[in-house]
PDB file of N, CA and C in Angstrom:
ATOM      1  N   UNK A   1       0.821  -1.195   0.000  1.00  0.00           N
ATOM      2  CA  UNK A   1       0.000   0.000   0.000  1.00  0.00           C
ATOM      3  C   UNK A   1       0.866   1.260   0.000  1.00  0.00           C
ATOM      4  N   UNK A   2       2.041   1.583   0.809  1.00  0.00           N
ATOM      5  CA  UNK A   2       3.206   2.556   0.715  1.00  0.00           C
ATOM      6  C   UNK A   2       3.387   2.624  -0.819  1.00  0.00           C
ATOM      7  N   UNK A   3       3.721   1.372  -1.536  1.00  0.00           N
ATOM      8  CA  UNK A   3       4.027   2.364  -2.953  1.00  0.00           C
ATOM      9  C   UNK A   3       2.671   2.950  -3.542  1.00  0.00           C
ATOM     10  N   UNK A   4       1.576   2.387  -3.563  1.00  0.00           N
ATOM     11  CA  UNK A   4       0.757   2.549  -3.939  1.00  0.00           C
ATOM     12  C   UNK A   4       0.402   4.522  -3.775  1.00  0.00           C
ATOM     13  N   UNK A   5       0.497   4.553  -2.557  1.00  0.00           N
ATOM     14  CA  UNK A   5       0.408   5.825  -1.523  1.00  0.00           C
ATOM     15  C   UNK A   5       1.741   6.843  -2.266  1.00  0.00           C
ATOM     16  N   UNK A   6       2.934   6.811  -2.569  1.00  0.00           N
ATOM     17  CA  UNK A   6       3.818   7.252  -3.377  1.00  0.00           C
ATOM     18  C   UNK A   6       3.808   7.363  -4.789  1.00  0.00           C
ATOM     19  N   UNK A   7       3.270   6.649  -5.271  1.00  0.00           N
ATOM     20  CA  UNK A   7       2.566   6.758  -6.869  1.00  0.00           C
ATOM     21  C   UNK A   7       1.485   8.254  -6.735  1.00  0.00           C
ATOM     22  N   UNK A   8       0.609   8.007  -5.923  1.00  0.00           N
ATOM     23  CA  UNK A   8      -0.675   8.712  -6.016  1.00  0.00           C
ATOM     24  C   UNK A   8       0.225  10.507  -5.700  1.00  0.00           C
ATOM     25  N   UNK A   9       1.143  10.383  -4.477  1.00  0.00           N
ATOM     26  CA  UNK A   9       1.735  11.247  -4.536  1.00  0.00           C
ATOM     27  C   UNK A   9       2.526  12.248  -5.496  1.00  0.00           C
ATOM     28  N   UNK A  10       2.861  11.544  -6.321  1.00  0.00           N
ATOM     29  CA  UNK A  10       3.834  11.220  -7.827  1.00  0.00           C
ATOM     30  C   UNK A  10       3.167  12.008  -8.297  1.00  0.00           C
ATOM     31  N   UNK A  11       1.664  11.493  -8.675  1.00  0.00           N
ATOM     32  CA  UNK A  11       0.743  12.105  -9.311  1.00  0.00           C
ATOM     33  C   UNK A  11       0.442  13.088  -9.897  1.00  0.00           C
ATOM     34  N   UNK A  12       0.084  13.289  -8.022  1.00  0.00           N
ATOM     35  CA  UNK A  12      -0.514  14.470  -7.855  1.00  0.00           C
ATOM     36  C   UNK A  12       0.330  15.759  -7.773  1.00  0.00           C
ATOM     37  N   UNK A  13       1.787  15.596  -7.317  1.00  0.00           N
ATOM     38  CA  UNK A  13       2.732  16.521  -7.526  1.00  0.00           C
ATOM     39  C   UNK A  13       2.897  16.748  -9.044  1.00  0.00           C
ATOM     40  N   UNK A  14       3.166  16.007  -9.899  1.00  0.00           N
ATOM     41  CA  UNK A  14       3.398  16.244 -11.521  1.00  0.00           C
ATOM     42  C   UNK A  14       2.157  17.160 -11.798  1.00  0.00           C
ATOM     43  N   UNK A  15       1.069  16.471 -11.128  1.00  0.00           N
ATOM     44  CA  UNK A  15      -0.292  17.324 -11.906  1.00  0.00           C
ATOM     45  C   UNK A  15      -0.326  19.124 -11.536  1.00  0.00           C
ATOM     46  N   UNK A  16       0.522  19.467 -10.235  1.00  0.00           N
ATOM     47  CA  UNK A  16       0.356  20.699 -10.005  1.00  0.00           C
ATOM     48  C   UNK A  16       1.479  21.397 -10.664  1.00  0.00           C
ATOM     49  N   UNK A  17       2.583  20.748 -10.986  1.00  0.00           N
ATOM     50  CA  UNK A  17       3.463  20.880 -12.154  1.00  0.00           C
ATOM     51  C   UNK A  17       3.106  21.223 -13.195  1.00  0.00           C
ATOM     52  N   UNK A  18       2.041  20.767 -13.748  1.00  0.00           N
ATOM     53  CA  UNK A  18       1.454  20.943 -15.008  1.00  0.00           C
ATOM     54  C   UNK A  18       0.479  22.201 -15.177  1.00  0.00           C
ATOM     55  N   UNK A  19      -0.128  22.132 -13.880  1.00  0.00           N
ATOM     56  CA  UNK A  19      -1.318  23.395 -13.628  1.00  0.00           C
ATOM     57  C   UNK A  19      -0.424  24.527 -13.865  1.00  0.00           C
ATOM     58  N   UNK A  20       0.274  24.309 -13.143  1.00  0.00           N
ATOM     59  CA  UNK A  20       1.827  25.871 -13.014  1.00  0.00           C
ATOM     60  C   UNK A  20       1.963  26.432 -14.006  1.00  0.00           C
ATOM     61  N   UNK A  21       2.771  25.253 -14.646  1.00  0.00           N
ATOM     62  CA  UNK A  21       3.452  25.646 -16.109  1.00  0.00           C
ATOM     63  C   UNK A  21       2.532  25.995 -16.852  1.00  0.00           C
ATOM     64  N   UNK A  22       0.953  25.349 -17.099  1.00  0.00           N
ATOM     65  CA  UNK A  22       0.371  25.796 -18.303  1.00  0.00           C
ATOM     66  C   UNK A  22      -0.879  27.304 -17.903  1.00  0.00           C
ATOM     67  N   UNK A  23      -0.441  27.846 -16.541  1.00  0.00           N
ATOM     68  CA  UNK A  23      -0.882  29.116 -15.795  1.00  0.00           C
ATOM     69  C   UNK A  23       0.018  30.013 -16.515  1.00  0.00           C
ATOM     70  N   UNK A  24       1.323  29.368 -15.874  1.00  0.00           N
ATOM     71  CA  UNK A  24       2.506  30.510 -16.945  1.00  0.00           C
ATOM     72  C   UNK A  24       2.794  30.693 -17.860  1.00  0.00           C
ATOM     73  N   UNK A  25       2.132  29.541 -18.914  1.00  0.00           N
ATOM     74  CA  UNK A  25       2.774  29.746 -20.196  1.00  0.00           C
ATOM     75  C   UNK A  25       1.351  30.942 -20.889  1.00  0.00           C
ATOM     76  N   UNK A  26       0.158  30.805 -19.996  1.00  0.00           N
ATOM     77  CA  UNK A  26      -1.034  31.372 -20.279  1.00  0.00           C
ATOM     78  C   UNK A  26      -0.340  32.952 -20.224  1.00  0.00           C
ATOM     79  N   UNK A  27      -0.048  33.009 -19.126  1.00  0.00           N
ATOM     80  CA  UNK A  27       0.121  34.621 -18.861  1.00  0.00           C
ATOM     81  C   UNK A  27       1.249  35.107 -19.701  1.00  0.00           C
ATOM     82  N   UNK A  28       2.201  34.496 -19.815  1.00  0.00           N
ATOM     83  CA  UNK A  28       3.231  34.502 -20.957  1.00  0.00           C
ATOM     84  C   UNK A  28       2.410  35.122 -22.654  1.00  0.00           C
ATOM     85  N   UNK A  29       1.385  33.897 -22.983  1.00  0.00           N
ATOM     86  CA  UNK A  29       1.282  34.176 -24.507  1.00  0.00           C
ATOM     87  C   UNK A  29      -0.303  35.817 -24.275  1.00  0.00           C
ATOM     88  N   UNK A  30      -0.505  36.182 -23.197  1.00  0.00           N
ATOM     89  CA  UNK A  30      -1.362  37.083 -22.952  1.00  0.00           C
ATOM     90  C   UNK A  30      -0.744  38.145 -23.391  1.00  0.00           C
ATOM     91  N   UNK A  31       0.689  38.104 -22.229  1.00  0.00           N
ATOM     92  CA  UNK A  31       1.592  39.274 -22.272  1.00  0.00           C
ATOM     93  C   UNK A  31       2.007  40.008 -23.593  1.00  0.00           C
ATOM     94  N   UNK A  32       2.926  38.289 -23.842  1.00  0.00           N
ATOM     95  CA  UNK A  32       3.268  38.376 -25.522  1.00  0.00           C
ATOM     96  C   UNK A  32       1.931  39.157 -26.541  1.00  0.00           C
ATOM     97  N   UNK A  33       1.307  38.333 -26.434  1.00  0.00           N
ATOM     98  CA  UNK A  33       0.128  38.977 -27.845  1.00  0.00           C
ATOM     99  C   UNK A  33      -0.300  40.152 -27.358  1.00  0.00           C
ATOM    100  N   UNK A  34      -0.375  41.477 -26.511  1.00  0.00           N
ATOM    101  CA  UNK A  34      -0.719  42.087 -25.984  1.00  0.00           C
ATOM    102  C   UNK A  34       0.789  43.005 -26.436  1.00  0.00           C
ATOM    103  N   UNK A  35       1.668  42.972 -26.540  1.00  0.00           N
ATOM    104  CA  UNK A  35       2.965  43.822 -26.954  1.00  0.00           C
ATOM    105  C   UNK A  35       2.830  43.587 -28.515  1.00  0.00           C
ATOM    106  N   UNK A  36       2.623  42.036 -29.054  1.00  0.00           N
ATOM    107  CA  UNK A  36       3.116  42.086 -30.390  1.00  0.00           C
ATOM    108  C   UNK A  36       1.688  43.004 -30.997  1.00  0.00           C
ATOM    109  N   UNK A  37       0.545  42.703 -30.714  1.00  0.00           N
ATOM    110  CA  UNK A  37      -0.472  43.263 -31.297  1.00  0.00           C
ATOM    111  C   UNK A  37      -0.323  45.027 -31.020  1.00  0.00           C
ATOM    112  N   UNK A  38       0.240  45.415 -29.817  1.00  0.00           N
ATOM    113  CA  UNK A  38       0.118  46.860 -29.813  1.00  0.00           C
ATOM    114  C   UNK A  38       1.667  47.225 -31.336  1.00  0.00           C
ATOM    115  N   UNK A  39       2.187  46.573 -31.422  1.00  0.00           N
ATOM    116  CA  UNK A  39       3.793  46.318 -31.996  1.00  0.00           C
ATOM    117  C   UNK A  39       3.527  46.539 -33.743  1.00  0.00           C
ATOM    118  N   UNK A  40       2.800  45.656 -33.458  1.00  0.00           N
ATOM    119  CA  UNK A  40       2.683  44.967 -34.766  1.00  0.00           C
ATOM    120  C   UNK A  40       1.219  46.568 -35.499  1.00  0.00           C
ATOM    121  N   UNK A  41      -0.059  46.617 -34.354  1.00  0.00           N
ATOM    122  CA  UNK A  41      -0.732  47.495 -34.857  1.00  0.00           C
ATOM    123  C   UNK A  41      -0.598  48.756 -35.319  1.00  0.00           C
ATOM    124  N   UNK A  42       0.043  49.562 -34.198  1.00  0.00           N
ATOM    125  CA  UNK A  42       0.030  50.705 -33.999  1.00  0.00           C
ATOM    126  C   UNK A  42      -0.416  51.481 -35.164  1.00  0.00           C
ATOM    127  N   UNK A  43       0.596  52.198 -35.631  1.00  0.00           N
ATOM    128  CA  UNK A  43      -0.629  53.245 -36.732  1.00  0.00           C
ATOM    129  C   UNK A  43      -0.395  52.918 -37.936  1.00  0.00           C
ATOM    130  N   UNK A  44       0.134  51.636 -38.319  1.00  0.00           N
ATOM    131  CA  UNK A  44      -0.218  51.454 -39.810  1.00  0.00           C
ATOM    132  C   UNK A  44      -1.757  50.108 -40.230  1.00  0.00           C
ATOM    133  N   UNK A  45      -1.476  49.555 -39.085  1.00  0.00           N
ATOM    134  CA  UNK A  45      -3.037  48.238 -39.039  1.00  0.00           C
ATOM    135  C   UNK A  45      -3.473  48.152 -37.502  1.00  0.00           C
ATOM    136  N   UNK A  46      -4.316  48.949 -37.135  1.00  0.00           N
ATOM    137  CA  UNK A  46      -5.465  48.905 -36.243  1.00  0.00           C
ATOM    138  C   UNK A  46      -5.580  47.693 -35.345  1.00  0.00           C
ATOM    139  N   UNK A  47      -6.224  47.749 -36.768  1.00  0.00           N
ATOM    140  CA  UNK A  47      -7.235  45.973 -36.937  1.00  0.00           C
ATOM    141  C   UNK A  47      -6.259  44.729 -36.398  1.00  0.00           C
ATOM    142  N   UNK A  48      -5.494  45.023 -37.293  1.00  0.00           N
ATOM    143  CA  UNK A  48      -4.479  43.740 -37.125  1.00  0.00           C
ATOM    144  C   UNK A  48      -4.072  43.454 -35.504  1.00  0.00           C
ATOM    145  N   UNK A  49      -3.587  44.656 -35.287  1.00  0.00           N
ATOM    146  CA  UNK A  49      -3.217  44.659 -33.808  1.00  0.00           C
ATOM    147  C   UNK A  49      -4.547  44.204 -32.990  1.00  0.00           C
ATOM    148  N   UNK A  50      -5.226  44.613 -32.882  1.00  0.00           N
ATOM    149  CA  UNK A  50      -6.555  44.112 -32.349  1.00  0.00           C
ATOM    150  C   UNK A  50      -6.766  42.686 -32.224  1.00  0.00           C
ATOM    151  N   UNK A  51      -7.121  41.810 -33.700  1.00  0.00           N
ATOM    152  CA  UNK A  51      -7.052  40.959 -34.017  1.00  0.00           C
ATOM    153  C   UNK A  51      -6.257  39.768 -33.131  1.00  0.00           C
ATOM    154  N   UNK A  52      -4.694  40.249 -33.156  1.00  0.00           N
ATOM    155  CA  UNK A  52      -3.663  39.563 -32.705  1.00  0.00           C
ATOM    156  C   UNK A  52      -4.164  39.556 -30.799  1.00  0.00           C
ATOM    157  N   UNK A  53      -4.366  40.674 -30.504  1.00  0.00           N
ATOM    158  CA  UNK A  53      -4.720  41.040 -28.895  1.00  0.00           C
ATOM    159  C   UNK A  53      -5.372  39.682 -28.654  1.00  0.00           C
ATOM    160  N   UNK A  54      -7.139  39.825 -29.040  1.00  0.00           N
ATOM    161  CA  UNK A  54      -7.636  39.119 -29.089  1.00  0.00           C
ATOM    162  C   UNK A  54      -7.757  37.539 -29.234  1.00  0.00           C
ATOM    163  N   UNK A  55      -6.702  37.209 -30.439  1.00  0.00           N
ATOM    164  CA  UNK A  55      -6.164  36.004 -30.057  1.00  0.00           C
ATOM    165  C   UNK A  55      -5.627  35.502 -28.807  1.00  0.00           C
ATOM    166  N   UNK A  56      -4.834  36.114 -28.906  1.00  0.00           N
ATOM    167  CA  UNK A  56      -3.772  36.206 -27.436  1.00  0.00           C
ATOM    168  C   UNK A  56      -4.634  35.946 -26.368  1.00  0.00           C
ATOM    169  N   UNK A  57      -5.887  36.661 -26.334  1.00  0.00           N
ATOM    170  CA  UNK A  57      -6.617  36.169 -24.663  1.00  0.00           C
ATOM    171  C   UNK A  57      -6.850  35.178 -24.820  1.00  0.00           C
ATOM    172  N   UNK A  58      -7.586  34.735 -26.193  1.00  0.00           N
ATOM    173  CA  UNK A  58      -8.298  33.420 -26.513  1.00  0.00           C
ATOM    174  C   UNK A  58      -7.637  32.268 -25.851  1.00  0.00           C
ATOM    175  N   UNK A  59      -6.321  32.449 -26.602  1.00  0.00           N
ATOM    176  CA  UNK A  59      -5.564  31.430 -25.883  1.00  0.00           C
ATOM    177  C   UNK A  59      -5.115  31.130 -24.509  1.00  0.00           C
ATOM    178  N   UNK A  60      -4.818  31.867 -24.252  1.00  0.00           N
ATOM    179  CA  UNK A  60      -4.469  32.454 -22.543  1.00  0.00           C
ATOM    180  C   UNK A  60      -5.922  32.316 -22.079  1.00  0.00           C
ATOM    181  N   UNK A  61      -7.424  32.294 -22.208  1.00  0.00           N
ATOM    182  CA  UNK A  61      -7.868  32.070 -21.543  1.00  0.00           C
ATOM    183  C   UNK A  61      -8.577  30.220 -21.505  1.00  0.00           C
ATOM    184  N   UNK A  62      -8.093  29.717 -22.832  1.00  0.00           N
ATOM    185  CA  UNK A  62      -7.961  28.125 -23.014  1.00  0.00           C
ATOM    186  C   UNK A  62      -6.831  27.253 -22.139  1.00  0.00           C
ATOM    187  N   UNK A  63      -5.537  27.947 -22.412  1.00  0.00           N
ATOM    188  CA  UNK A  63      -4.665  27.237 -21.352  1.00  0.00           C
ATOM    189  C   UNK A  63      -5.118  27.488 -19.747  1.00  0.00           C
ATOM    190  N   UNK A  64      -5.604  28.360 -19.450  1.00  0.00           N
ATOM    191  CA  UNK A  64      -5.828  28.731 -18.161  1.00  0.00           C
ATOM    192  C   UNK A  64      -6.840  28.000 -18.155  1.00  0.00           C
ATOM    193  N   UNK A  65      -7.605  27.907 -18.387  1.00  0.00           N
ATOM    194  CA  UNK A  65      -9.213  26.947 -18.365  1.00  0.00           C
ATOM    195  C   UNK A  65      -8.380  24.939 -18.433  1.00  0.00           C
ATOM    196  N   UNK A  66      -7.366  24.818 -19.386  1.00  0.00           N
ATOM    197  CA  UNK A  66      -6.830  23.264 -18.853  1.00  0.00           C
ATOM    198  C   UNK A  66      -6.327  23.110 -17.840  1.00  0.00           C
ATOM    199  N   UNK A  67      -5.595  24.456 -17.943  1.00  0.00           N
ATOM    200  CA  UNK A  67      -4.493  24.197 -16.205  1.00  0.00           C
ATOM    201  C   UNK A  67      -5.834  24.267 -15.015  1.00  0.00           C
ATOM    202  N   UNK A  68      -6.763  24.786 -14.748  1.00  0.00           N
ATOM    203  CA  UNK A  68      -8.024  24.721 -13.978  1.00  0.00           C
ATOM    204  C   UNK A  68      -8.457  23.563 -13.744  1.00  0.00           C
ATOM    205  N   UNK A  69      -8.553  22.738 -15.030  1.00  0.00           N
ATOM    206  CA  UNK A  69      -9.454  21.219 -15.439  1.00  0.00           C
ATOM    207  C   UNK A  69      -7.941  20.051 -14.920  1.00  0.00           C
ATOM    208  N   UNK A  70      -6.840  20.790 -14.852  1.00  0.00           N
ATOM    209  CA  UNK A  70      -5.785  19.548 -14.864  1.00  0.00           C
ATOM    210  C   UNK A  70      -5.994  19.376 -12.585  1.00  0.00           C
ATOM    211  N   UNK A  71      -5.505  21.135 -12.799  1.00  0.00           N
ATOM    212  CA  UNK A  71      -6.185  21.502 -10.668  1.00  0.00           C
ATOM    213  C   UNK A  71      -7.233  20.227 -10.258  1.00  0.00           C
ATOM    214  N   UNK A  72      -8.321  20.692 -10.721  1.00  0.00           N
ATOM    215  CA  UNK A  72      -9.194  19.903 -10.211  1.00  0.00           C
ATOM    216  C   UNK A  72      -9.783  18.854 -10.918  1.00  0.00           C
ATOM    217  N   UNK A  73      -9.042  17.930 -11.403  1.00  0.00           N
ATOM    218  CA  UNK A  73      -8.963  15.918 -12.194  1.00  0.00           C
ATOM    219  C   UNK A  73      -7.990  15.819 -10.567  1.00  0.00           C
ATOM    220  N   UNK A  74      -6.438  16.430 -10.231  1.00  0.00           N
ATOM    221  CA  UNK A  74      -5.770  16.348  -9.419  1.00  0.00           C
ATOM    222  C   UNK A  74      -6.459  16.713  -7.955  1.00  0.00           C
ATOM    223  N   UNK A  75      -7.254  17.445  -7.689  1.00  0.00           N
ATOM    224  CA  UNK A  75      -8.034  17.465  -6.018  1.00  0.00           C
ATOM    225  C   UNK A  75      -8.435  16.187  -6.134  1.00  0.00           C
ATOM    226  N   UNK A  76      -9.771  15.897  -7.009  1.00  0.00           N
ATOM    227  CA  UNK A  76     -10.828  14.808  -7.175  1.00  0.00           C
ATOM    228  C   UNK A  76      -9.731  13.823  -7.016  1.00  0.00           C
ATOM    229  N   UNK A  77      -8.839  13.232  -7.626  1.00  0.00           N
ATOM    230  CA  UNK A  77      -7.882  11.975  -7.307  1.00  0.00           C
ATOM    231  C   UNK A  77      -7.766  12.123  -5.478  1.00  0.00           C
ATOM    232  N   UNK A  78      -7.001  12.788  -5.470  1.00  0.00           N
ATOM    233  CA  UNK A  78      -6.777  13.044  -3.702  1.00  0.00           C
ATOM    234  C   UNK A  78      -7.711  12.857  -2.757  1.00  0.00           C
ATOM    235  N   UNK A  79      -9.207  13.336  -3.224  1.00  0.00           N
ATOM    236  CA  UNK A  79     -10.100  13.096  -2.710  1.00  0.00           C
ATOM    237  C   UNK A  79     -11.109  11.578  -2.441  1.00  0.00           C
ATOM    238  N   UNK A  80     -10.687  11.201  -3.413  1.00  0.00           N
ATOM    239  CA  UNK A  80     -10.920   9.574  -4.285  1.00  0.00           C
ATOM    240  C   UNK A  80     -10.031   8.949  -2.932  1.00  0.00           C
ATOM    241  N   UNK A  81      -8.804   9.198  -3.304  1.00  0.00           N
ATOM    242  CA  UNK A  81      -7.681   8.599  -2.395  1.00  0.00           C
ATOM    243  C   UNK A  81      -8.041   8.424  -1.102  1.00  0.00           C
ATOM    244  N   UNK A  82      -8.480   9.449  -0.591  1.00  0.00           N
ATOM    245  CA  UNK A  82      -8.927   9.968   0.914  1.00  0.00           C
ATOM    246  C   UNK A  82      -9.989   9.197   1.614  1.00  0.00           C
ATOM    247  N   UNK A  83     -11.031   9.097   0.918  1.00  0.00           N
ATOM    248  CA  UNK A  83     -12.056   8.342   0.924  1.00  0.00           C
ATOM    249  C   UNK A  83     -11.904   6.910   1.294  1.00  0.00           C
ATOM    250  N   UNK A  84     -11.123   6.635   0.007  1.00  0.00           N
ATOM    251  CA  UNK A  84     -10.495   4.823  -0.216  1.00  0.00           C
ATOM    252  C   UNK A  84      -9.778   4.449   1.008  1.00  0.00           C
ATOM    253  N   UNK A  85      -9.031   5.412   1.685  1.00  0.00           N
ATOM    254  CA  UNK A  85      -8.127   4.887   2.455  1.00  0.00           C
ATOM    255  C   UNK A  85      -9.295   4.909   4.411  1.00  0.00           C
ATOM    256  N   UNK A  86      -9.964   6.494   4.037  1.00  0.00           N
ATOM    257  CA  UNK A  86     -11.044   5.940   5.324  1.00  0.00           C
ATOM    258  C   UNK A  86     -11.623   5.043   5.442  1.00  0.00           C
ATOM    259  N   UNK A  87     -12.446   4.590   4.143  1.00  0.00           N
ATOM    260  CA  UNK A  87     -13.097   3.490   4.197  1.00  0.00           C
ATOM    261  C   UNK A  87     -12.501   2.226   4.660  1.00  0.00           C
ATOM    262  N   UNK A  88     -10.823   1.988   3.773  1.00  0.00           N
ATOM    263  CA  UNK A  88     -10.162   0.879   4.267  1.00  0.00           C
ATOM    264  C   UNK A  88      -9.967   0.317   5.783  1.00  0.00           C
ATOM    265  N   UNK A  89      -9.140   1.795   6.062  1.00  0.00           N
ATOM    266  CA  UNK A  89      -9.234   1.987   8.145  1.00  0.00           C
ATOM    267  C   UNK A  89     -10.170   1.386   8.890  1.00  0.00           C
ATOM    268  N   UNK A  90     -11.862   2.176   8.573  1.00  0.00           N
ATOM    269  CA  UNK A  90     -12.962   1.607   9.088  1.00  0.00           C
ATOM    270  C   UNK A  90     -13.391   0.069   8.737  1.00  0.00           C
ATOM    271  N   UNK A  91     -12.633  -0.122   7.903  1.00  0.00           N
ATOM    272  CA  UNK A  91     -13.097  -2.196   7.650  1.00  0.00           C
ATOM    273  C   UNK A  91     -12.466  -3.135   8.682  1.00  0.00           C
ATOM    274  N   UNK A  92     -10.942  -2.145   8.847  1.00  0.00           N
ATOM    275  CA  UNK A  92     -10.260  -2.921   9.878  1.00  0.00           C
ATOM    276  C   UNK A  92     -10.038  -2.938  11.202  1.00  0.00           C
TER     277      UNK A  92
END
């Protein structure tokens, strides 16, 4: 049951690993498209710049929405875990 209990740990540490990184890479491509679109727009294409902005959240607000969905797949396991192991206790 110890490895078992170290796996789940494994897990669940990689999974907040993942939440992290794909939080930062969100705010990263926000930042980014938010300079290149003012960069890229300014006073010769508007639009374009706009355009690009807009992307930029899109995405940044998709990675942020997986890294959210990766958070909580990773509580729900823990919680799963938690459960499994009271229940086990109380049998014995």
């Amino acid at each position: 049951m110890k490895r078992f209990d170290d796996e789940i740990e494994r897990v669940l540490n990689k999974a907040g690993v993942a939440a992290f990184g794909m939080t930062a890479v969100a705010a990263l491509t926000l930042i980014g498209g938010t300079i290149t679109g003012i960069y890229i727009g300014g006073d010769t294409a508007p639009m374009i710049g706009i355009w690009i902005v807009l992307g930029a959240a899109a995405m940044a607000g998709l990675l942020y929405g997986l890294a959210a969905i990766v958070n909580l797949l990773g509580m729900q396991l823990m919680e799963t875990w938690r459960q499994g192991r009271v229940g086990e206790s109380s049998e014995g």
